[in-house]
Protein backbone atom coordinates (compact mmCIF):
# COMPACT_ATOMS: atom_id res chain seq x y z
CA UNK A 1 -33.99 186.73 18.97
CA UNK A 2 -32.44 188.67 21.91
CA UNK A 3 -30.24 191.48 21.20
CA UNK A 4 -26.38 190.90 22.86
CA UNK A 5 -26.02 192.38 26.26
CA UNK A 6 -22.40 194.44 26.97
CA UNK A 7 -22.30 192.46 30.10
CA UNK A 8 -24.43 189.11 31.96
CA UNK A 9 -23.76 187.26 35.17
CA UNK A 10 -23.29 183.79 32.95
CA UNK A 11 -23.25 183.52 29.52
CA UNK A 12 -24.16 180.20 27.92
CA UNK A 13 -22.31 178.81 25.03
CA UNK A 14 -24.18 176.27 22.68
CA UNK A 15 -28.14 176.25 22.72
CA UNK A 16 -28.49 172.77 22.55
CA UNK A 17 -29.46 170.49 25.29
CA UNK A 18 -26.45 171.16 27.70
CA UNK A 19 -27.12 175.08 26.74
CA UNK A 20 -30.34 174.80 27.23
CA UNK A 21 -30.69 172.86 30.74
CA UNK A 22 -28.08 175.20 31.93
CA UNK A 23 -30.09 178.28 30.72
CA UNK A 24 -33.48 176.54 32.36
CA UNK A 25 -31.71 175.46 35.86
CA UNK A 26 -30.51 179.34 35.90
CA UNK A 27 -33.76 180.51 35.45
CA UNK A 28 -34.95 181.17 38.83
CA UNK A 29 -31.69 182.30 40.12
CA UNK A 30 -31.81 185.84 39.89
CA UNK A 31 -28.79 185.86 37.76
CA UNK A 32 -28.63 187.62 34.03
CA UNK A 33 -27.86 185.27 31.75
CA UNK A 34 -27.70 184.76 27.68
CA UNK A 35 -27.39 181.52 25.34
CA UNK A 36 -25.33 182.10 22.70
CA UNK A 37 -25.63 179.77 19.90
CA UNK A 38 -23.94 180.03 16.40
CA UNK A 39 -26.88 178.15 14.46
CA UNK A 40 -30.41 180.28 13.43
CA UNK A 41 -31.70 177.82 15.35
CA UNK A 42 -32.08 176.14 18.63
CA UNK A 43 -31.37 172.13 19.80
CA UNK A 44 -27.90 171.85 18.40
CA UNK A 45 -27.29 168.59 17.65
CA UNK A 46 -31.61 167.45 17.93
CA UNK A 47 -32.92 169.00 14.73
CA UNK A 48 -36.70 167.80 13.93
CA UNK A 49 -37.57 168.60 9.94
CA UNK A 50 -40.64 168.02 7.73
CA UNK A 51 -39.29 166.47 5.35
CA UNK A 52 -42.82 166.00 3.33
CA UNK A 53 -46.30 166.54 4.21
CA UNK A 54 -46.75 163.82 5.81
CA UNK A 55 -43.12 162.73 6.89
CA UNK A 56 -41.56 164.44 10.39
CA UNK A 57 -37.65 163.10 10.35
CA UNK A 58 -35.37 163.59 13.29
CA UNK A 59 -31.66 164.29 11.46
CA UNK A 60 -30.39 164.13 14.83
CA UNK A 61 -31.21 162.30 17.84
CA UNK A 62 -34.49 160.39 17.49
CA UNK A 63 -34.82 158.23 21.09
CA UNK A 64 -35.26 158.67 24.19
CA UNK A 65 -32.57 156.00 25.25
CA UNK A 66 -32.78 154.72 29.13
CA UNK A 67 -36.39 156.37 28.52
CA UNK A 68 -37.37 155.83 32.45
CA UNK A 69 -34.42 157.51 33.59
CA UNK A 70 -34.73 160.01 30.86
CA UNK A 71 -35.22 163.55 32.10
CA UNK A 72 -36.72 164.93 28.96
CA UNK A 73 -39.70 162.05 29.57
CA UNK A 74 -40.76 164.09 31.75
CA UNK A 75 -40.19 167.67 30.28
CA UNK A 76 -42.18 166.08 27.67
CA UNK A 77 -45.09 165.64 29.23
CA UNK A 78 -44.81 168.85 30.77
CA UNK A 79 -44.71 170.74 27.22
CA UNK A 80 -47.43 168.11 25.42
CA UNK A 81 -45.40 166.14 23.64
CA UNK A 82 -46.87 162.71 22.71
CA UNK A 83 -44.40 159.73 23.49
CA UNK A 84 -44.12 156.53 21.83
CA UNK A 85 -43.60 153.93 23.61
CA UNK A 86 -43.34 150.94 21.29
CA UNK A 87 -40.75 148.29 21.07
CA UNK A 88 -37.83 149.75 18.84
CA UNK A 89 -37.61 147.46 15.43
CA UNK A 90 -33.72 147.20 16.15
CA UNK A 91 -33.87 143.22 17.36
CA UNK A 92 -36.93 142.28 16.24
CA UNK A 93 -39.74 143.11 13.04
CA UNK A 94 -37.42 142.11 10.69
CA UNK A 95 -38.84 141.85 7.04
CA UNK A 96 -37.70 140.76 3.85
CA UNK A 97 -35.62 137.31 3.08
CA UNK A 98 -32.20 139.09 3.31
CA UNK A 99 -31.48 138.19 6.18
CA UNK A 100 -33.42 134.98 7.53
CA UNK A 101 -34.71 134.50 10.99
CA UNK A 102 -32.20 131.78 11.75
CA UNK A 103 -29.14 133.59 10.49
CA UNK A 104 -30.58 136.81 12.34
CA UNK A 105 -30.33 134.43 15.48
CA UNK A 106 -27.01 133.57 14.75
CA UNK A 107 -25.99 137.05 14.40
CA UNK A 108 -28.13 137.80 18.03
CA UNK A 109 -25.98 135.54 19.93
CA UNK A 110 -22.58 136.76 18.43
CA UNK A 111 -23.23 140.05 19.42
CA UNK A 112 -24.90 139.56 22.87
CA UNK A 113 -21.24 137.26 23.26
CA UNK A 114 -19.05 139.84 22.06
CA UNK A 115 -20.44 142.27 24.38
CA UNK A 116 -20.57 140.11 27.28
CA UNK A 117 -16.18 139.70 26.35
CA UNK A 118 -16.19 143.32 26.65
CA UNK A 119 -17.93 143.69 29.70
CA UNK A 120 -15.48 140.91 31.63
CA UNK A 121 -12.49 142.74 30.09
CA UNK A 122 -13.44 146.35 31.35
CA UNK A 123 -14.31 144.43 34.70
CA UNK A 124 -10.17 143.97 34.50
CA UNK A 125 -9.66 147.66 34.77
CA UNK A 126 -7.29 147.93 31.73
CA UNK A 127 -8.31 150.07 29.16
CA UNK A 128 -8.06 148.75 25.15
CA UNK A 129 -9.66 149.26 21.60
CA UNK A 130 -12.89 146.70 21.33
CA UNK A 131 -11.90 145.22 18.35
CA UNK A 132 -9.64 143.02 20.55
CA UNK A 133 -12.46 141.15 22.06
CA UNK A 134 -13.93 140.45 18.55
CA UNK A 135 -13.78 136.46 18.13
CA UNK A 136 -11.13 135.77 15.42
CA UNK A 137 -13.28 134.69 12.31
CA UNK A 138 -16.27 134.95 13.54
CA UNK A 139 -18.20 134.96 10.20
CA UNK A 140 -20.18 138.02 12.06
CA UNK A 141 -17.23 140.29 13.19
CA UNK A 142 -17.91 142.60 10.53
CA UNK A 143 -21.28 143.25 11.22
CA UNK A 144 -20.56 143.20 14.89
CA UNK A 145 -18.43 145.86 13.80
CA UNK A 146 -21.27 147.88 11.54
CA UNK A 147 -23.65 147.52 14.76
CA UNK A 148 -20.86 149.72 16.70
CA UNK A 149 -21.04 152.52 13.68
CA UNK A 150 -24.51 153.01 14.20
CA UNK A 151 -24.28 152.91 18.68
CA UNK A 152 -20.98 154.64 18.67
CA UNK A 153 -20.31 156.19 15.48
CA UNK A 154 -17.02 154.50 15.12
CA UNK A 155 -15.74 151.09 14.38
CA UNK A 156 -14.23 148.88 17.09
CA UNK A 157 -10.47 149.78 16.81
CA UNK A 158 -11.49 153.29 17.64
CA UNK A 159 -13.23 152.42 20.98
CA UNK A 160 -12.27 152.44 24.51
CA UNK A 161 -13.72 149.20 26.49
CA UNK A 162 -14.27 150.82 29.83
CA UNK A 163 -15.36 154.31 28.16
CA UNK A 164 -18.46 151.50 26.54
CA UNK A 165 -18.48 149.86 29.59
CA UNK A 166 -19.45 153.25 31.65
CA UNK A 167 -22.54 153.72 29.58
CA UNK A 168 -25.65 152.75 31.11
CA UNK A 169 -28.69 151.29 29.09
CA UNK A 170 -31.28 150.59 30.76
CA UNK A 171 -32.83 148.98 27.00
CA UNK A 172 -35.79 151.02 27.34
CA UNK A 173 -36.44 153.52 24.14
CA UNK A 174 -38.96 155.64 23.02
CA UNK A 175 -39.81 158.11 20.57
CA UNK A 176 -41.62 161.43 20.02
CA UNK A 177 -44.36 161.57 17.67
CA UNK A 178 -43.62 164.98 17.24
CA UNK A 179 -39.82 165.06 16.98
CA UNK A 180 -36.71 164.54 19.63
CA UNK A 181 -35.40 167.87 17.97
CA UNK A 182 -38.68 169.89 18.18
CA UNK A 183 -39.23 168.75 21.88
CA UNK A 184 -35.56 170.04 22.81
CA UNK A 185 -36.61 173.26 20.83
CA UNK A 186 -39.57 174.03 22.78
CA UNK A 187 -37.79 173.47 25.86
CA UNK A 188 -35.28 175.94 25.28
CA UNK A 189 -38.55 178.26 24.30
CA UNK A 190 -38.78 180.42 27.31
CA UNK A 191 -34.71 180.95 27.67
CA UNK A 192 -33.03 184.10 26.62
CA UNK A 193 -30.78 183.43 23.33
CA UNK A 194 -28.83 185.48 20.72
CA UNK A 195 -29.06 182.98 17.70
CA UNK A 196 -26.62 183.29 14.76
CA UNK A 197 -24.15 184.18 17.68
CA UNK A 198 -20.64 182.65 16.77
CA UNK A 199 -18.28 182.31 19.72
CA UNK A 200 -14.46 182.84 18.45
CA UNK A 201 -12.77 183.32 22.14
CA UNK A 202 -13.41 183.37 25.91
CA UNK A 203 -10.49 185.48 27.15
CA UNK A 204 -9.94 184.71 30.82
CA UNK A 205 -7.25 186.54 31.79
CA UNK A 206 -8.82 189.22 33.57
CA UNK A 207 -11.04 189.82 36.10
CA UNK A 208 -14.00 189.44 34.67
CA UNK A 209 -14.26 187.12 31.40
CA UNK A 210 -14.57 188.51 27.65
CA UNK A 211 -16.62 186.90 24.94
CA UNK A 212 -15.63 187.49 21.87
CA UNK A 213 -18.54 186.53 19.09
CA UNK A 214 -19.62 186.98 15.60
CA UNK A 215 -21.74 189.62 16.73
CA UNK A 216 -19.93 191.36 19.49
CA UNK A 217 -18.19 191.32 22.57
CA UNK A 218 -19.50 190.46 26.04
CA UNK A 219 -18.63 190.43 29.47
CA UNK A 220 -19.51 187.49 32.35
CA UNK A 221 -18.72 187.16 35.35
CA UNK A 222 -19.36 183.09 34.73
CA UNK A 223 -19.22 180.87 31.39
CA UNK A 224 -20.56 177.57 30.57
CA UNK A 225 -19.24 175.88 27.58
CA UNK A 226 -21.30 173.47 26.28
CA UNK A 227 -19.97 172.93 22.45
CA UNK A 228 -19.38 169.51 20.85
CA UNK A 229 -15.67 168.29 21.65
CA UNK A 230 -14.64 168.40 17.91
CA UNK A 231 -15.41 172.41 18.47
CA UNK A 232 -12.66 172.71 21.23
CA UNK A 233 -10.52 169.89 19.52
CA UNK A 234 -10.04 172.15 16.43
CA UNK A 235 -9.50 175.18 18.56
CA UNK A 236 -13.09 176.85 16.82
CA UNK A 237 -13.38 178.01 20.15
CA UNK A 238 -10.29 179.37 21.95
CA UNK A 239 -9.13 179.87 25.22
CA UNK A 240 -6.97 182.77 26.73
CA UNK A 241 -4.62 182.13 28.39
CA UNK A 242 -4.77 178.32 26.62
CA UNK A 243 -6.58 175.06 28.41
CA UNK A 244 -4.18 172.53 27.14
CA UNK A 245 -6.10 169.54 29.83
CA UNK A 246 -9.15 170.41 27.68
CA UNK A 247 -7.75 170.12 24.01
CA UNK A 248 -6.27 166.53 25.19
CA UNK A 249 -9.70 165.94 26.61
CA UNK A 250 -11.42 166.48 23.54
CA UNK A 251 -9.30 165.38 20.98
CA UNK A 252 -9.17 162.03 23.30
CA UNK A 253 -13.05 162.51 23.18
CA UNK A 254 -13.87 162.86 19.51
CA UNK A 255 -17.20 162.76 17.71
CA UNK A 256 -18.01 159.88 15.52
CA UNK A 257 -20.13 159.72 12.97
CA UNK A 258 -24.02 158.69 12.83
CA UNK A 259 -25.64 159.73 9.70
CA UNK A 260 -29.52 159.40 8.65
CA UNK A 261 -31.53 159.48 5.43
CA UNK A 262 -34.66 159.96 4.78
CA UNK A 263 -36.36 158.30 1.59
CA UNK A 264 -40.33 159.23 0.51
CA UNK A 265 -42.19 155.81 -0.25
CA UNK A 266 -44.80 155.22 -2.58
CA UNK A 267 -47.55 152.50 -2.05
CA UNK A 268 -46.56 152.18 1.64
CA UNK A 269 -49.14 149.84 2.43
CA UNK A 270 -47.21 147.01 0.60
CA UNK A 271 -44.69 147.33 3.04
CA UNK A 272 -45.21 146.84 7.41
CA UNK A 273 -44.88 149.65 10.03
CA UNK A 274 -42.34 149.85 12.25
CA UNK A 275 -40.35 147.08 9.94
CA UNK A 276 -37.03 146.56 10.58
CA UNK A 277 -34.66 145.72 6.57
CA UNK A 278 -31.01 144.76 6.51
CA UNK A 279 -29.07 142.07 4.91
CA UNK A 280 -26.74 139.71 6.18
CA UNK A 281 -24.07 141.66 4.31
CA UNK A 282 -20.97 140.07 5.82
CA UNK A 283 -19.77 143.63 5.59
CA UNK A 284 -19.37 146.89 8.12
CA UNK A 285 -19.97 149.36 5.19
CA UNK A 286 -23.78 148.69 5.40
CA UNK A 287 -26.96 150.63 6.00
CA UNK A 288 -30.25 149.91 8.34
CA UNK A 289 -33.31 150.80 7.90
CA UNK A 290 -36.49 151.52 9.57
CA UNK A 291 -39.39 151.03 8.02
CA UNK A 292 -42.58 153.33 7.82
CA UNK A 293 -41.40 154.87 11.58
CA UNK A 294 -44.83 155.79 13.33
CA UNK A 295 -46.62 153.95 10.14
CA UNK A 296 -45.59 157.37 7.76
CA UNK A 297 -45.15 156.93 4.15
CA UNK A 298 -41.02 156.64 4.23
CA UNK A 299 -37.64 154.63 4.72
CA UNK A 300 -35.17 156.21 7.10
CA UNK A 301 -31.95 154.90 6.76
CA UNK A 302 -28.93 154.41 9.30
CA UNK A 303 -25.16 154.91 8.36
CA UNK A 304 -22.05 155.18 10.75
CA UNK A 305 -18.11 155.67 11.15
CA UNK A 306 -15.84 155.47 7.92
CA UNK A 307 -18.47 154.36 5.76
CA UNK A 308 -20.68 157.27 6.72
CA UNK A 309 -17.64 159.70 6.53
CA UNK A 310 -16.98 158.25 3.23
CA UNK A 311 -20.75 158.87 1.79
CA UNK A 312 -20.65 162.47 3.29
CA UNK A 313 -17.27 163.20 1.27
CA UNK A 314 -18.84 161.95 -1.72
CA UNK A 315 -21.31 164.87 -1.72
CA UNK A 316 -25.22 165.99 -1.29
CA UNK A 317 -27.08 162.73 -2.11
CA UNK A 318 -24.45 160.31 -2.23
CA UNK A 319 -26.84 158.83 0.93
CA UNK A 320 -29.52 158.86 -0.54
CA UNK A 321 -27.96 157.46 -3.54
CA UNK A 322 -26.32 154.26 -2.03
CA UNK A 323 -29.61 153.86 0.28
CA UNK A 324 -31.98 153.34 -2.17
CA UNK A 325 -29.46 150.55 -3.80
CA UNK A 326 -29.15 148.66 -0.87
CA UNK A 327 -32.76 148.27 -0.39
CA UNK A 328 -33.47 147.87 -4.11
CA UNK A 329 -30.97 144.73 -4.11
CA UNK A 330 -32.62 144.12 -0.76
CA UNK A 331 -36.39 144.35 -1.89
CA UNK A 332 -36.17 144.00 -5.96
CA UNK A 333 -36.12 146.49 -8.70
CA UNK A 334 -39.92 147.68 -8.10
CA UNK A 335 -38.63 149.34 -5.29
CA UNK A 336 -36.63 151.83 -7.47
CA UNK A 337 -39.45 154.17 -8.94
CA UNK A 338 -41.02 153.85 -5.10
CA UNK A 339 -38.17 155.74 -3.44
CA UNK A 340 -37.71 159.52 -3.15
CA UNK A 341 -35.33 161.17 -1.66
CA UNK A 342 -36.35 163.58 1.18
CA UNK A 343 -33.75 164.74 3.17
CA UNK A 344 -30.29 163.24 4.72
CA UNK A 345 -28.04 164.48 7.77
CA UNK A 346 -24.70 165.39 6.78
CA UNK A 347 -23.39 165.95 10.26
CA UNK A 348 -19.37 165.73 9.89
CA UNK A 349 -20.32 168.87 7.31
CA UNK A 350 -22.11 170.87 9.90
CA UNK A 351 -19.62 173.51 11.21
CA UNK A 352 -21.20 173.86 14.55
CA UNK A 353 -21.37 170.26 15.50
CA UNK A 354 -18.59 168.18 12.75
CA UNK A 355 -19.98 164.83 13.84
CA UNK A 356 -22.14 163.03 15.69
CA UNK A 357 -21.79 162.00 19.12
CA UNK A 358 -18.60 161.36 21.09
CA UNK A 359 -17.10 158.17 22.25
CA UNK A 360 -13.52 157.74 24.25
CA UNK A 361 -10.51 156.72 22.27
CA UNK A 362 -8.66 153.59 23.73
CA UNK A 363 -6.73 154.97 26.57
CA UNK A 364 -8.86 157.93 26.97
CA UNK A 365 -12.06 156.88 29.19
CA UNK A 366 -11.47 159.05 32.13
CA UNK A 367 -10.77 162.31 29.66
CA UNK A 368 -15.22 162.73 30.64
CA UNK A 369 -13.84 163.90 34.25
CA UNK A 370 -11.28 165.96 33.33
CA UNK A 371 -13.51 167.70 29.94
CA UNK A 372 -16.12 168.64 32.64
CA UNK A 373 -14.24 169.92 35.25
CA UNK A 374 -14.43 173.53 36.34
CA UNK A 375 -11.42 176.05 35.61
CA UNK A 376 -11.24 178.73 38.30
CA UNK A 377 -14.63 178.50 39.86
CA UNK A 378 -15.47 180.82 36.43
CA UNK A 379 -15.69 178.47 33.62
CA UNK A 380 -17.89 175.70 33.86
CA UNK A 381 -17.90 172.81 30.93
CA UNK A 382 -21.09 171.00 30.20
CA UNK A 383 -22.18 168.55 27.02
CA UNK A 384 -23.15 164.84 26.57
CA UNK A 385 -19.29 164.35 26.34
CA UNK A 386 -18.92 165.71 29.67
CA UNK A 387 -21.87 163.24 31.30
CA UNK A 388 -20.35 160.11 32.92
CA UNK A 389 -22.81 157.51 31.87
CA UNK A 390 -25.29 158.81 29.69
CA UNK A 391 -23.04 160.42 27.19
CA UNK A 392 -23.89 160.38 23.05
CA UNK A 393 -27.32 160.99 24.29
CA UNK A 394 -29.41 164.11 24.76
CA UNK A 395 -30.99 163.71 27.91
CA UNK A 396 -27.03 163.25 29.31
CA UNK A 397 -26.01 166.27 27.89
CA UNK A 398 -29.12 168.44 29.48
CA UNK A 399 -28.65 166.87 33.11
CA UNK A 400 -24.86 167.91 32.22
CA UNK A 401 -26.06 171.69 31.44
CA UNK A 402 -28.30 171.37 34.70
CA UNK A 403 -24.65 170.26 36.99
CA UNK A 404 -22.73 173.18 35.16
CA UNK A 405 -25.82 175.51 36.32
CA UNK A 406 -25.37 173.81 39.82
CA UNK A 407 -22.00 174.41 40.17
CA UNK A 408 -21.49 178.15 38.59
CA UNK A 409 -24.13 178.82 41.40
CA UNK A 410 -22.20 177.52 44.02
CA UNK A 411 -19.11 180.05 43.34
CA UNK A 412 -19.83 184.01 44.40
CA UNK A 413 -18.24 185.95 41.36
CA UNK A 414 -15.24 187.84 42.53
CA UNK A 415 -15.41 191.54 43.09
């Protein structure tokens, strides 16, 4: 861990992905520079675990979403890292009779026609929450609804149309064997970083900016925020003199929620790899679930928005708890003494990040500009809520880190 320096040329704030492609596009310039990041830790929001011998769990990001366009496909093969390429089980692999393949087609072509609505209305120009473009009693709507939890981490009435409609999917996923969050790590390996760092205020009122952390005070000439909106929103980190256009930005930019859980499973072989379990519910407060991921021994388990929120607030376990319920009513009673729980993400909880990824409140799509635009060619603002069309994701919020780099670089500090 790097001892803090009275003084850099930029200081980085946040050692995940944004942090961390900053730090790496920096690297060559000559500059000094220092990551600070709160956490023991590095990857922020992409944390890989081994949750059992034999089990690796992403709590965090576990894709590589838009995986051709992805920049860390290729920092991956730079640093080793195997890649999966195999079909997500989202669509298709579905097992069990809970939800039959007729119904599941059903389901299929509501939601491809929902999102096709939303994509005509955005075309209008006019923002509004999705839930609008939901067909009234649609027998599905509610499990339209529970699809956005788990993509956005928020329900419908909390989503802006043209902020979705910005994103860009290319519908091509893949995984690392070895962990999203351990890949992120080891890129931010060779990167100089004062861990266990708390930032508390960047006073930038004087000539040169002042850093005012857990463990010290700095000076930079340059800053690059990278934090999670929700960070900025609650005024965790402050500004002086105050940023009001960047508290509206991120409180119109909050995180949802995306929560994971990861259950041991005995006699694995009477179940399929890579299987794909939920029920026709007829409800939003549901789980997914994954099935043996990369043919290991386990269930991991997907929960979003309110219902998520709601878990989390119950306490440690209350995941795991309802998870292994829904599957036993999905599966049978056997399935009881076969599930174990591991490990579950509790992200709302986690001080440094509290939530998941962000999406744009109705109204609020074009608050992405204004979050990542530079304050007095000193203080640069980076993040996957700052990235224009690949936000929520971490490759968006590294290429994000990599523009901040860009642009602190193009300024000459004042003397």
């Amino acid at each position: 861990m790097s001892s803090l320096p009275s003084s850099v040329d930029v200081a980085i704030i946040g050692a995940g992905a944004a942090g961390l492609g900053a730090a790496n596009a920096l690297k060559a310039s000559g500059l000094s520079t220092i990551v600070l990041e709160a956490r023991d830790r590095l990857g922020g929001r992409a944390h890989t675990i081994q949750a059992a011998p034999d089990v690796v769990f992403d709590l965090g990001c576990g894709w590589l979403h838009s995986a051709h366009q992805n920049s860390f496909a290729a920092i991956a093969g730079q640093l080793n890292f195997e890649l999966n390429k195999d079909l997500p089980p989202w669509r298709e692999r579905a097992y069990g009779k809970a939800f039959p393949q007729a119904e599941r087609d059903e389901f299929m072509l509501a939601l491809d026609e929902f999102y096709h609505r939303l994509e005509r209305a955005a075309q209008g120009g006019k923002d509004g929450p999705a839930n609008h473009y939901l067909e009234p009693g649609n027998r599905w709507n509610a499990m339209i609804d529970a699809i956005s939890t788990y993509v956005n981490g928020c329900e419908l009435d909390q989503l802006s149309i043209l902020d979705f409609d910005a994103y860009e999917d290319s519908n091509i996923n893949w995984r690392v064997r070895r962990g999203y969050g351990a890949l992120v790590a080891a890129y931010g390996a060779q990167v100089p970083i004062a861990l266990n760092c708390e930032v508390r205020l960047i006073d930038h009122s004087a000539k040169r900016l002042r850093i005012e952390t857990s463990r010290g005070t700095l000076q930079a000439d340059r800053v690059i925020v990278t934090v999670p909106t929700n960070l900025i929103a609650d005024e965790a980190i402050r500004f002086h003199p105050a940023l009001p256009d960047k508290l509206d930005a991120a409180r119109g930019l909050p995180l949802g929620l995306a929560d994971k859980v990861m259950l041991a499973l005995a006699e694995p072989d009477a179940l399929p790899k890579e299987g794909n379990l939920r029920g026709a519910t007829m409800r939003t407060e549901m789980g997914t679930y994954h099935i043996r991921p990369f043919g290991q021994p386990c269930i991991e388990g997907f929960y979003g928005g309110r219902f998520a929120q709601a878990l989390e607030d119950a306490g440690d376990g209350a995941i795991a708890a309802h998870s292994i319920d829904e599957i036993v009513a999905l599966l049978g009673n056997d399935f009881r003494r076969k599930l174990k729980p591991l490990k579950e993400s509790r992200w709302s909880h986690d001080p440094f990040a509290r939530g998941s990824y962000s999406h744009a409140l109705p109204g609020h799509a074009g608050k992405r500009a204004v979050l990542a635009a530079p304050v007095d060619g000193r203080l640069f603002f980076a993040g996957e809520a700052t990235s224009p069309h690949f936000f929520s994701t971490a490759h968006g919020a590294r290429d994000s880190g990599e523009r901040a780099a860009k642009e602190a670089l193009a300024v000459s500090p004042r003397k």
